[in-house]
N, C-alpha and C. Protein backbone atom coordinates (compact mmCIF):
# COMPACT_ATOMS: atom_id res chain seq x y z
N UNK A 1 31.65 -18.55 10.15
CA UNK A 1 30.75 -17.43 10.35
C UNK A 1 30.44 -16.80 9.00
N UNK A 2 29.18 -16.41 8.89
CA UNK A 2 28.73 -15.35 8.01
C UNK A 2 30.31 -14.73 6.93
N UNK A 3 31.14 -14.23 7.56
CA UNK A 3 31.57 -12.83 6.81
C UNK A 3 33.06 -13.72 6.54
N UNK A 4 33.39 -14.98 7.16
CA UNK A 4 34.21 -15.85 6.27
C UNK A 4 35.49 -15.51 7.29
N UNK A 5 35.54 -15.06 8.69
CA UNK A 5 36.94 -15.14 9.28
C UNK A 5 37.21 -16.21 10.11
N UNK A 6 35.90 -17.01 10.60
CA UNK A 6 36.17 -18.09 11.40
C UNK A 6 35.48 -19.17 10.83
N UNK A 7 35.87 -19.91 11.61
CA UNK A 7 35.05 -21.74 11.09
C UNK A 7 34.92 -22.56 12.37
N UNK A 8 34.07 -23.21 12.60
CA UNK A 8 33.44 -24.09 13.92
C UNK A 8 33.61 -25.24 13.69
N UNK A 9 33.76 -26.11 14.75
CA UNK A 9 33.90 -27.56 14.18
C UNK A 9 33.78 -28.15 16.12
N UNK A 10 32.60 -29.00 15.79
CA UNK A 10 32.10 -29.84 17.55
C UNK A 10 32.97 -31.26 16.72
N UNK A 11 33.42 -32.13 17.99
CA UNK A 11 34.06 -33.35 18.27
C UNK A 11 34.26 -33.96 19.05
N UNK A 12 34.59 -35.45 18.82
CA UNK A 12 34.18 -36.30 19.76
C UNK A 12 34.97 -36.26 20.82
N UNK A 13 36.57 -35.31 21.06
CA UNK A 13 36.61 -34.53 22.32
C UNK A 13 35.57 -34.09 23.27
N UNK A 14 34.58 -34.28 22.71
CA UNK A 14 33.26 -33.50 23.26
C UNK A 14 34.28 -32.05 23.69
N UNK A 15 33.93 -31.37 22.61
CA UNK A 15 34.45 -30.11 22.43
C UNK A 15 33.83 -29.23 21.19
N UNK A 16 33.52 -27.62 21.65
CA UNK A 16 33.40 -27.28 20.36
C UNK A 16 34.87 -25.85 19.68
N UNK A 17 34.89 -25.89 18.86
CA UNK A 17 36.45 -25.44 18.78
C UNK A 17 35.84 -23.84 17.71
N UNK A 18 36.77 -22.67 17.48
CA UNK A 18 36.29 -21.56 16.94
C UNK A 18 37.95 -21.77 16.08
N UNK A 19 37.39 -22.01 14.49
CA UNK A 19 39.59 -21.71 13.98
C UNK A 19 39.19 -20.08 13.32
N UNK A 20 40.72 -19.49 13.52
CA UNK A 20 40.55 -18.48 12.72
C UNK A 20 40.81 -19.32 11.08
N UNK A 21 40.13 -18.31 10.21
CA UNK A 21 40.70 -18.35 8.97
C UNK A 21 41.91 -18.26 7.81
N UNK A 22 42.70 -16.92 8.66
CA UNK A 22 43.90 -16.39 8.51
C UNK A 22 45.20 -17.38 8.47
N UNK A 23 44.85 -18.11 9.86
CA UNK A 23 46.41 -18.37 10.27
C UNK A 23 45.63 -20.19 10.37
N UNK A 24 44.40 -20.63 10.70
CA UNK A 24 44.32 -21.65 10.68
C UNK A 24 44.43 -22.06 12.43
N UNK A 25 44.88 -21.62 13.58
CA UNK A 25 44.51 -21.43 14.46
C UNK A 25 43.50 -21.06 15.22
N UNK A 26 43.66 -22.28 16.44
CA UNK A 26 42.13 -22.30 17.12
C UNK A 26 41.95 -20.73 18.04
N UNK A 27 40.53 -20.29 18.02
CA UNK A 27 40.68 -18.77 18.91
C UNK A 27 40.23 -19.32 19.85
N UNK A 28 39.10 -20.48 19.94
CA UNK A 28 38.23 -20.48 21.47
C UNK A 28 38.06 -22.04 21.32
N UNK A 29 37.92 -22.62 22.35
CA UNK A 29 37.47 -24.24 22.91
C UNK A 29 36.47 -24.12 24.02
N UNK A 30 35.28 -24.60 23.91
CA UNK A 30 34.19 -24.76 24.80
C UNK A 30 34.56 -26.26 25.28
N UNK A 31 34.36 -27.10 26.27
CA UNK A 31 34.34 -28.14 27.04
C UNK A 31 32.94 -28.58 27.19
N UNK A 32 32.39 -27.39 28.40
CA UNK A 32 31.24 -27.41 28.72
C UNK A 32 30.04 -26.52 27.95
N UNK A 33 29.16 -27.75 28.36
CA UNK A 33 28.12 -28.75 28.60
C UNK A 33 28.15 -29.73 27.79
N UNK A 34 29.73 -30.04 27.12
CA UNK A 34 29.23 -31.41 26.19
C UNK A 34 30.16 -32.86 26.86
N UNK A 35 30.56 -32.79 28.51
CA UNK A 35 31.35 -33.73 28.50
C UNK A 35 30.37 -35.00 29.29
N UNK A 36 29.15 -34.39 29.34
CA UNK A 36 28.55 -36.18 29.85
C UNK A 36 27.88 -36.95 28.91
N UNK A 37 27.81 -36.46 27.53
CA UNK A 37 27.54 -37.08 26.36
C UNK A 37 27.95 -38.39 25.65
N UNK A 38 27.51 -38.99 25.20
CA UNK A 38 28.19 -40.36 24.60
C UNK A 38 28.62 -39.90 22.98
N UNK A 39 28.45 -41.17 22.20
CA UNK A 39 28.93 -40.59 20.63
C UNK A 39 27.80 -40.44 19.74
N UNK A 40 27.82 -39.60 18.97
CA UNK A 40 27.08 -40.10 17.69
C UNK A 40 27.42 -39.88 16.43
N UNK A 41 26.71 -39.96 15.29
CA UNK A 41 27.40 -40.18 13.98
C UNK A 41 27.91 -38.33 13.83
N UNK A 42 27.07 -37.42 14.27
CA UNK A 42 26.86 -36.17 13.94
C UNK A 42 27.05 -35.16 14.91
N UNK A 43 27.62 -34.26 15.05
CA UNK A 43 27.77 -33.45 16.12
C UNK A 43 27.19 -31.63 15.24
N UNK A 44 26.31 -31.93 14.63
CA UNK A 44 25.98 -30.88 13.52
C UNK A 44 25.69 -28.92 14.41
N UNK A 45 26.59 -27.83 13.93
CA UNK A 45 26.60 -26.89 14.86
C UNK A 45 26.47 -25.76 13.50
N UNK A 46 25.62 -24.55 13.81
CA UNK A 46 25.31 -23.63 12.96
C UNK A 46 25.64 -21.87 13.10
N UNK A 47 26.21 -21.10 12.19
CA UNK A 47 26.30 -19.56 12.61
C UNK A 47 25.26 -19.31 12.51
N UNK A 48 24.46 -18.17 13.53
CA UNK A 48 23.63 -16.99 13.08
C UNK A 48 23.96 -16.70 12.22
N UNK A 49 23.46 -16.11 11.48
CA UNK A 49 23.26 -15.19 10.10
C UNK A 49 23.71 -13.64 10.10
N UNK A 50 24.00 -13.39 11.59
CA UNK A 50 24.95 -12.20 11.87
C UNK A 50 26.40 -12.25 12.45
N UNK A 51 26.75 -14.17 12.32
CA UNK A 51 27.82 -13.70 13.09
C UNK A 51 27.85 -13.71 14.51
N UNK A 52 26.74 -13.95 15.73
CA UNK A 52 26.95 -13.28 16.31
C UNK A 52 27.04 -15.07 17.29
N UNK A 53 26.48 -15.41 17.00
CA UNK A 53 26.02 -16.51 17.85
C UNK A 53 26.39 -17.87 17.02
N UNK A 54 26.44 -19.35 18.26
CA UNK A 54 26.68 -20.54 17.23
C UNK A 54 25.29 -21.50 17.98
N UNK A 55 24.68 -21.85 17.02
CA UNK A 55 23.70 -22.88 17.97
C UNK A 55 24.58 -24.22 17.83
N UNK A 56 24.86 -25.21 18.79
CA UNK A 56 25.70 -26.01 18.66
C UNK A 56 24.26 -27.21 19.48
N UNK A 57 25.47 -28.65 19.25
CA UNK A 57 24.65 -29.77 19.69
C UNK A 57 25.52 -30.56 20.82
N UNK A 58 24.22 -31.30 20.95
CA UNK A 58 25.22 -32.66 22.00
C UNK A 58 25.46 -32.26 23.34
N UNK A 59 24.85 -31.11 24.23
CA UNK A 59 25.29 -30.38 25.16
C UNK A 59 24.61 -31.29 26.17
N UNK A 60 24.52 -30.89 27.78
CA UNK A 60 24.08 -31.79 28.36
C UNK A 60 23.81 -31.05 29.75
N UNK A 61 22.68 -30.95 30.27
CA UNK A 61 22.48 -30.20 31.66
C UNK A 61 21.94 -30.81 32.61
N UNK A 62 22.46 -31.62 33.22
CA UNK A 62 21.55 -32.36 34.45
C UNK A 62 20.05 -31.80 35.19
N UNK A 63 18.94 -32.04 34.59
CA UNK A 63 18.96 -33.72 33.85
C UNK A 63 18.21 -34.07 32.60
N UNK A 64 18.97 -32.91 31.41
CA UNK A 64 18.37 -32.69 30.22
C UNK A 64 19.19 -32.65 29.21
N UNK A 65 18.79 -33.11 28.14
CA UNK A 65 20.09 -32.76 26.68
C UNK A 65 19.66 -31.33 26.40
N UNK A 66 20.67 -31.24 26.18
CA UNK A 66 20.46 -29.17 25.58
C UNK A 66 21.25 -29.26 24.38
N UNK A 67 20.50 -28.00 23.33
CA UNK A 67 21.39 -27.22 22.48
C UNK A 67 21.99 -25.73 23.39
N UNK A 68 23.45 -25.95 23.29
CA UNK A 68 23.62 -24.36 23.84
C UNK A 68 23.78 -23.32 22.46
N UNK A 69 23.31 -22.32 23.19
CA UNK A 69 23.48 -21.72 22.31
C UNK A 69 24.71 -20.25 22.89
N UNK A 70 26.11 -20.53 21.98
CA UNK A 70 27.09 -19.68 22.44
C UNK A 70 27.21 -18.12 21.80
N UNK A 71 27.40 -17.27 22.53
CA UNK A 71 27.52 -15.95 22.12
C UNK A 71 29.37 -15.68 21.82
N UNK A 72 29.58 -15.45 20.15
CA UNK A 72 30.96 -14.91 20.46
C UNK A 72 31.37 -13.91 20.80
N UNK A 73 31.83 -14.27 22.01
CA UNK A 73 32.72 -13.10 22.89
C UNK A 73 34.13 -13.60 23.02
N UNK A 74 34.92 -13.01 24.32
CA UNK A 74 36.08 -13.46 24.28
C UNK A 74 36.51 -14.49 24.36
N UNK A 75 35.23 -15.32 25.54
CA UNK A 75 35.35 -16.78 25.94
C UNK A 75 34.14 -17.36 25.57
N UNK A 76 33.67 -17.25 24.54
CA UNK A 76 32.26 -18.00 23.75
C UNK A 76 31.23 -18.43 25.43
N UNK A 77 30.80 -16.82 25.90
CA UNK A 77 29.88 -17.19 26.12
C UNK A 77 28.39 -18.47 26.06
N UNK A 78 28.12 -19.19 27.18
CA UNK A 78 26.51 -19.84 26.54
C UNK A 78 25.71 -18.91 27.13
N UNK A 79 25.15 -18.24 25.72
CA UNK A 79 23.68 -17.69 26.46
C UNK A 79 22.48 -18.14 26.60
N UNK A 80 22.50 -18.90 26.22
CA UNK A 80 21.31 -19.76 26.39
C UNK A 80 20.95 -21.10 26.52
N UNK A 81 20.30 -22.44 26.49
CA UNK A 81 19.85 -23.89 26.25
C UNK A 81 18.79 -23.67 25.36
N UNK A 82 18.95 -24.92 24.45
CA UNK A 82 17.36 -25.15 23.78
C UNK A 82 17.32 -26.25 24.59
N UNK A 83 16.24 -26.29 25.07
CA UNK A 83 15.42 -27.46 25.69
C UNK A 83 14.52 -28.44 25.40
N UNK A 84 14.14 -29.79 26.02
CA UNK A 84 12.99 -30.07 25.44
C UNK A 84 13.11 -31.03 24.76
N UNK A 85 14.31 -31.99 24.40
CA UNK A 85 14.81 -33.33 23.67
C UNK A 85 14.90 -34.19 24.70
N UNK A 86 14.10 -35.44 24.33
CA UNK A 86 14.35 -36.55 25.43
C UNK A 86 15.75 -37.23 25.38
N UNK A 87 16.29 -37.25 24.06
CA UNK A 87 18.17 -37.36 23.92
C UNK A 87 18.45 -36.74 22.95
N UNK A 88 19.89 -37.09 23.08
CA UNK A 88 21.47 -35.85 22.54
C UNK A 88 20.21 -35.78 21.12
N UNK A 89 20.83 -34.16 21.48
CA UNK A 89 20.86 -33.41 20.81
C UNK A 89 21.92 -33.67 18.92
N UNK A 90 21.47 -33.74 17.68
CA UNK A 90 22.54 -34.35 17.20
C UNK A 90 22.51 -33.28 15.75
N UNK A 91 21.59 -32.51 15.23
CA UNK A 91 21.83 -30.77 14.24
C UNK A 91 21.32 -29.64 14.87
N UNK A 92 21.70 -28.54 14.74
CA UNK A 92 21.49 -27.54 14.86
C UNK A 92 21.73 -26.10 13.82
N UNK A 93 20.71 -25.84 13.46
CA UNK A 93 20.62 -24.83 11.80
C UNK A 93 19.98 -24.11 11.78
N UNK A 94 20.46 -22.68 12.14
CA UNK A 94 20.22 -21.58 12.41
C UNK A 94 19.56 -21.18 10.42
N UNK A 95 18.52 -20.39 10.60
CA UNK A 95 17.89 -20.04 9.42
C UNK A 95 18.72 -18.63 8.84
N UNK A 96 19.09 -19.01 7.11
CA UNK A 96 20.18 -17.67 6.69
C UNK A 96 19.78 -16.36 6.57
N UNK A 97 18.19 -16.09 7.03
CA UNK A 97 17.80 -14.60 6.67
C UNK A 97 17.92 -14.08 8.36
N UNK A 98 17.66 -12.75 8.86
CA UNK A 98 16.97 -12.21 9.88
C UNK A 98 15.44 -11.47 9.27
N UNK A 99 15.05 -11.53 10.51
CA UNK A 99 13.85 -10.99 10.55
C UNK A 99 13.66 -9.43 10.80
N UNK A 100 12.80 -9.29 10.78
CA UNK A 100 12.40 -7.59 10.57
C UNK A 100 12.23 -7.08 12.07
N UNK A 101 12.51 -6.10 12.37
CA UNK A 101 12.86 -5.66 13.77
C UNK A 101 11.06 -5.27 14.50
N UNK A 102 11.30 -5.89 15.74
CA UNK A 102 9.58 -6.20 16.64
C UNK A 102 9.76 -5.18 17.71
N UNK A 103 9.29 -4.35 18.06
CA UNK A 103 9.24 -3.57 19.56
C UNK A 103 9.63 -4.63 20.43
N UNK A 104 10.59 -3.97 21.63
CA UNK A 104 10.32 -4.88 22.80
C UNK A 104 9.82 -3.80 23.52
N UNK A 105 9.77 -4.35 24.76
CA UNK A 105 8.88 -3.75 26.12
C UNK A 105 9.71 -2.42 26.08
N UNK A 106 10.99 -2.19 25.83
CA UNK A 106 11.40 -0.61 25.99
C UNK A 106 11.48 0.29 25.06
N UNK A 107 10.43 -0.20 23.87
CA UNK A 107 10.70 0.41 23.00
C UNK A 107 11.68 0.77 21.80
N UNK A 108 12.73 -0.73 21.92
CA UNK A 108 13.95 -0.87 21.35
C UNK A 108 13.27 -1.51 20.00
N UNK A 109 13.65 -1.03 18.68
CA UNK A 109 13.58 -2.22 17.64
C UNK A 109 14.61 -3.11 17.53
N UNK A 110 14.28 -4.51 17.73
CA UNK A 110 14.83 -5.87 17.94
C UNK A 110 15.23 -6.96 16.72
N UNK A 111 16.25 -7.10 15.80
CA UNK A 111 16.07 -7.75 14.99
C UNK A 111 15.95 -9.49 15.42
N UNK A 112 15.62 -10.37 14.78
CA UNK A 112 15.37 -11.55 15.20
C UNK A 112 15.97 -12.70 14.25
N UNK A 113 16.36 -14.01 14.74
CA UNK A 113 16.70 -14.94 13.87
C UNK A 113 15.88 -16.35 14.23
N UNK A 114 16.17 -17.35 14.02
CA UNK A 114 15.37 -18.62 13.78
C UNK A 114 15.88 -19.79 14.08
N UNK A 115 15.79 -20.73 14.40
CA UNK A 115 16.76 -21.64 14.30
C UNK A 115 16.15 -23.09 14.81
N UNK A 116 16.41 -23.96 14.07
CA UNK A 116 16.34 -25.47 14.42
C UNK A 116 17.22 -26.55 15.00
N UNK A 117 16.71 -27.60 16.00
CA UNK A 117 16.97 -28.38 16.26
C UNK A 117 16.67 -30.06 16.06
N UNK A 118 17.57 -30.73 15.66
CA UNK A 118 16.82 -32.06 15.29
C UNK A 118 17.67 -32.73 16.56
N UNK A 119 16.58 -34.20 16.71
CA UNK A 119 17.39 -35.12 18.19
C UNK A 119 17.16 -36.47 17.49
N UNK A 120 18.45 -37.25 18.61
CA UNK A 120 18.01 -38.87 18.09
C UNK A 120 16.74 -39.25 18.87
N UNK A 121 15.52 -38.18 19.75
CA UNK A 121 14.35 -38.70 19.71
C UNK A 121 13.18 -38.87 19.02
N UNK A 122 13.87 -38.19 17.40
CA UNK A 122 12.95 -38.76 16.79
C UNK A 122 12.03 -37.47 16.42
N UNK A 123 12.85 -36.13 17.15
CA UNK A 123 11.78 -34.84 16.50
C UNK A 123 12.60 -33.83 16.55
N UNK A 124 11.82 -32.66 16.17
CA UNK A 124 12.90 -31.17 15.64
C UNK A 124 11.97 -30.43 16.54
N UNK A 125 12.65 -29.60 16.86
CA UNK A 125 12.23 -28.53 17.53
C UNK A 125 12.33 -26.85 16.26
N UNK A 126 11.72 -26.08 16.36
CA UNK A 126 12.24 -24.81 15.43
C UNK A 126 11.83 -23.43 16.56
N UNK A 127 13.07 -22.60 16.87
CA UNK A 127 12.60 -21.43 18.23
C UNK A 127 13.08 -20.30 17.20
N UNK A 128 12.13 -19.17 17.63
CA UNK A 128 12.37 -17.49 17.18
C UNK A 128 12.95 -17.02 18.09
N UNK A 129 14.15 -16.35 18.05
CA UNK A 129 14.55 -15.91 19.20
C UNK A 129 14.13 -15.02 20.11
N UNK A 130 12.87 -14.23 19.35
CA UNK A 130 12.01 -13.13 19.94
C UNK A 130 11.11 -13.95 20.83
N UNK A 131 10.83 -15.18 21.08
CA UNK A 131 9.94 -16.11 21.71
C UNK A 131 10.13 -17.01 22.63
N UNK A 132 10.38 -17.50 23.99
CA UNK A 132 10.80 -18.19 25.12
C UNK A 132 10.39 -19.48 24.50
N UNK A 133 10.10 -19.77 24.28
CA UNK A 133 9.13 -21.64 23.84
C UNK A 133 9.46 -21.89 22.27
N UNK A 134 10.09 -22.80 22.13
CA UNK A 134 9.59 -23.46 20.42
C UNK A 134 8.36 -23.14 19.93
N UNK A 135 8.15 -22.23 18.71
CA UNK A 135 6.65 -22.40 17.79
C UNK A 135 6.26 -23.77 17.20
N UNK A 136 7.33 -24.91 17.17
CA UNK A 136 6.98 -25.89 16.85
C UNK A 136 7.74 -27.06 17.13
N UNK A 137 7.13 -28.10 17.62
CA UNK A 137 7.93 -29.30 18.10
C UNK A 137 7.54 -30.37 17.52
N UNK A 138 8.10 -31.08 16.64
CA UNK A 138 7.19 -32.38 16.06
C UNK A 138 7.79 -33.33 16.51
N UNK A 139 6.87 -34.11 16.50
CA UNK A 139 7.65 -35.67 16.74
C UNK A 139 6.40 -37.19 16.01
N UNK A 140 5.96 -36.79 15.32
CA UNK A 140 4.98 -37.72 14.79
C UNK A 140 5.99 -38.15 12.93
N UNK A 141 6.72 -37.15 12.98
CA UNK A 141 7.27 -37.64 11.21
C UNK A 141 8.76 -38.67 10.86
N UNK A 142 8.73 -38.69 12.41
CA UNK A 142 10.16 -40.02 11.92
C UNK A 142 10.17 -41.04 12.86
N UNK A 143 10.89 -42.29 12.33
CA UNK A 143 10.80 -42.98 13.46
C UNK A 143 12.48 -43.36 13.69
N UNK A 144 13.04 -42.50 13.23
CA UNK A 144 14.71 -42.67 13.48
C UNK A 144 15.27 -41.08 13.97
N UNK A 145 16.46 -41.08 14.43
CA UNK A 145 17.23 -39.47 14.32
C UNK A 145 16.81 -38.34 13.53
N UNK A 146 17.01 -37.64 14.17
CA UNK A 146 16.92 -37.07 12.88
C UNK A 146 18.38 -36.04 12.86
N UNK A 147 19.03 -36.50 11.49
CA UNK A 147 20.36 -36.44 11.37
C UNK A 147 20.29 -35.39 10.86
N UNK A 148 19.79 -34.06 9.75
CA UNK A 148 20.07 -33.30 9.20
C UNK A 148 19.16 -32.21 9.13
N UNK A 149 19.10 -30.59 9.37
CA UNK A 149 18.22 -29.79 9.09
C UNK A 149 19.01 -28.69 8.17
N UNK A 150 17.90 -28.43 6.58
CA UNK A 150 18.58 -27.67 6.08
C UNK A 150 17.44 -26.28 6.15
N UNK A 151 17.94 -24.81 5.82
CA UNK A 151 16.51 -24.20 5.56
C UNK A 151 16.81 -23.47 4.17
N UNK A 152 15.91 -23.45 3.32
CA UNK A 152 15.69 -22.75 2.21
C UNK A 152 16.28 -21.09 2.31
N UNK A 153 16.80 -20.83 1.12
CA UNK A 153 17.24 -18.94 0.99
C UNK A 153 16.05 -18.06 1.64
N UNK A 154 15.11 -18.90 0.96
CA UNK A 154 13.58 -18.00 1.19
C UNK A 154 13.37 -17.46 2.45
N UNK A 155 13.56 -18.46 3.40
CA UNK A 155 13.86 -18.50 5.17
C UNK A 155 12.63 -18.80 5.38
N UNK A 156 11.74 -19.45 4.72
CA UNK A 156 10.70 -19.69 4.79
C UNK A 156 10.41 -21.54 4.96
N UNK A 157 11.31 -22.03 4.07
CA UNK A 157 11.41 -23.41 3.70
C UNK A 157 12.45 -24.48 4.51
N UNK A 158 11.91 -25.66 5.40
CA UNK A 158 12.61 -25.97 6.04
C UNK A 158 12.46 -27.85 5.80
N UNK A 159 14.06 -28.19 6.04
CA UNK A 159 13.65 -29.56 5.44
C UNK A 159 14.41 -30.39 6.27
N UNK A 160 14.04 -31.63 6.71
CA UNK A 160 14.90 -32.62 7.41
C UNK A 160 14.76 -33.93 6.91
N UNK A 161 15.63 -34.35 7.69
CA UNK A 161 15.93 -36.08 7.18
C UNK A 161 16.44 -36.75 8.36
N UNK A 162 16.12 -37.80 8.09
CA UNK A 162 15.87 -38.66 9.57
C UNK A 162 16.92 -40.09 9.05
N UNK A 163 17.01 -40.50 10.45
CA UNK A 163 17.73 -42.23 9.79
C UNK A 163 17.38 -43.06 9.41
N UNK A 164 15.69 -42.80 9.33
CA UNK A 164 15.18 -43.91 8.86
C UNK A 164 14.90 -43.71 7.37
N UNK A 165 15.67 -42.67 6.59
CA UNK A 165 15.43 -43.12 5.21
C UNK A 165 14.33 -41.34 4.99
N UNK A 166 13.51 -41.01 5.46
CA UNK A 166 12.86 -39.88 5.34
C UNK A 166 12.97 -38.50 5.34
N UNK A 167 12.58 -37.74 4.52
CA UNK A 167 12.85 -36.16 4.57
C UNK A 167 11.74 -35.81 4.08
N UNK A 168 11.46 -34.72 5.50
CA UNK A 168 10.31 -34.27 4.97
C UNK A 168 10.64 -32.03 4.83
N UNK A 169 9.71 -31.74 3.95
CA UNK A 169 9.56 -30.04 3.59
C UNK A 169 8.60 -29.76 4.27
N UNK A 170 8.41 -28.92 5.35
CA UNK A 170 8.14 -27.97 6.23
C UNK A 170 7.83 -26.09 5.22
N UNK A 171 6.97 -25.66 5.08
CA UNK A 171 6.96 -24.41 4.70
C UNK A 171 5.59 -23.40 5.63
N UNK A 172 6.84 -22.40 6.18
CA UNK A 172 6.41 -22.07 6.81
C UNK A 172 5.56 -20.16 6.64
N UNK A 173 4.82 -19.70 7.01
CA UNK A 173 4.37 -18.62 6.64
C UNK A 173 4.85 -16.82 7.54
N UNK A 174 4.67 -16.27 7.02
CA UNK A 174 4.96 -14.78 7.45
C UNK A 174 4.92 -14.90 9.22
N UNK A 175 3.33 -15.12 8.86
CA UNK A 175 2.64 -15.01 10.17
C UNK A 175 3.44 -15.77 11.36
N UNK A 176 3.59 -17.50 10.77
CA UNK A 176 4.29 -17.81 11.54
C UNK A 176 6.33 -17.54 12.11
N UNK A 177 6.64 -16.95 11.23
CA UNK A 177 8.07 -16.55 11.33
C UNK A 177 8.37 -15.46 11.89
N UNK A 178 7.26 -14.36 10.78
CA UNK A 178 8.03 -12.82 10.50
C UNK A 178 8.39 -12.48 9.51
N UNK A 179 8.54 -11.39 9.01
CA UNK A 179 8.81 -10.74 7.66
C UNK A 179 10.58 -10.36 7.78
N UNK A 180 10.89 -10.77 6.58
CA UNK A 180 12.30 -11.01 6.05
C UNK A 180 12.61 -9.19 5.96
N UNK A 181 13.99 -9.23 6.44
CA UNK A 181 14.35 -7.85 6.27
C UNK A 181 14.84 -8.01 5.05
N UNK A 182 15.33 -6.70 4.07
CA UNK A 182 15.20 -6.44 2.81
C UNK A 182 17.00 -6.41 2.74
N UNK A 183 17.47 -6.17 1.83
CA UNK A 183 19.00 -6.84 1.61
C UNK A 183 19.86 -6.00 1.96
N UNK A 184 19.37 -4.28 1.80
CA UNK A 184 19.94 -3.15 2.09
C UNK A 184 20.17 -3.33 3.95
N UNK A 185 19.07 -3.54 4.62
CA UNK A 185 19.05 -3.74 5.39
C UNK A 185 19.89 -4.83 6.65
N UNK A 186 20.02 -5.94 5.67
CA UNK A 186 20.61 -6.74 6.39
C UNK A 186 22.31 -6.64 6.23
N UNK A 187 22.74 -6.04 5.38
CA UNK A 187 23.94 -5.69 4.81
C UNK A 187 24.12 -4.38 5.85
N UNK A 188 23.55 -3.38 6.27
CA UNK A 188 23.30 -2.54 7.23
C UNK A 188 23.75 -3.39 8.75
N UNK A 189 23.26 -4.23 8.94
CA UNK A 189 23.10 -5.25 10.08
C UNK A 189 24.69 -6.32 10.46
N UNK A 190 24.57 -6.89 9.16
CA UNK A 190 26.04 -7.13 9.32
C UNK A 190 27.50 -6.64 9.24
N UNK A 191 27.44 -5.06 8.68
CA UNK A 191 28.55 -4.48 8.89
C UNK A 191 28.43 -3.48 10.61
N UNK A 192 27.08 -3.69 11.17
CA UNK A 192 27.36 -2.78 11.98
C UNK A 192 27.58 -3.67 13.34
């Protein structure tokens, strides 16, 4: 996580595990949604940028591959699925900035984060969490896995690599993201 007390690690237990830092002991073990999965080279799983959440891979929901995405609580909540991969699910890389806080319907300011998915079908998905649907789904730039998603400091810059040898840079704009909260701010965000 972010602030350096825990560490994540998915395996071919089909398991995803939470260690503390301190003592080196596990705090939490998820099972489910990753036990109807087969193997692959990568089981790639990412912190929010607050800490708050893990987007993980390899999950599995009859009759769809999912990224779950777990909330840490006591028992690592899943609050959510990414959807939308024809197979396993195999990175998941949450973007290191947040975004600048959006009205919701009650008038709450909402801060927001980002996050990508790559599959062995061959495309990435990238979802705002302020948004029900992926802003973008490709599948025309590889013709292998795609094994790795990294994103730039900027939170703007996003890059993958596939098995077939390819990586491609993705740069993405305001409009399409959101405006980066400022450092005071996010330092505000993660101590509170």
């Amino acid at each position: 996580d972010p602030m350096g007390k825990y560490i994540s690690s998915a395996s071919d237990d089909k398991s995803v595990a939470i260690w503390r830092c301190v003592d080196w002991q596990q705090e939490h073990k998820v099972d489910q949604p990753y036990q109807k999965e087969g193997r692959t080279f990568f089981r790639r799983l990412s912190w929010s940028p607050d800490g708050v959440y893990i987007a993980t891979s390899h999950g599995y929901k009859d009759p769809q591959h999912i990224s779950p995405l777990l909330r840490r609580t006591k028992d690592l909540a899943i609050e959510c699925d990414f959807v939308g991969h024809q197979k396993a699910i195999i990175s998941a890389r949450f973007n290191p900035v947040i975004f600048k806080p959006q009205q919701d319907a009650s008038g709450h300011d909402k801060h927001y984060t980002c996050v990508a998915i790559g599959s062995q079908d061959h495309s990435f998905s990238v979802w705002v969490a302020s948004q029900v649907r992926p802003i973008l789904v490709s599948q025309q730039f590889f013709t292998g896995s795609v094994l790795d998603i990294s994103w730039g400091h900027d939170g703007y810059t996003l890059m993958c690599c596939a098995y077939d040898g390819s990586v491609v840079l993705f740069k993405f704009s305001e409009a399409e993201l959101g405006t980066l909260v400022d450092e005071e701010e996010r330092q505000n965000i993660l101590t509170s």
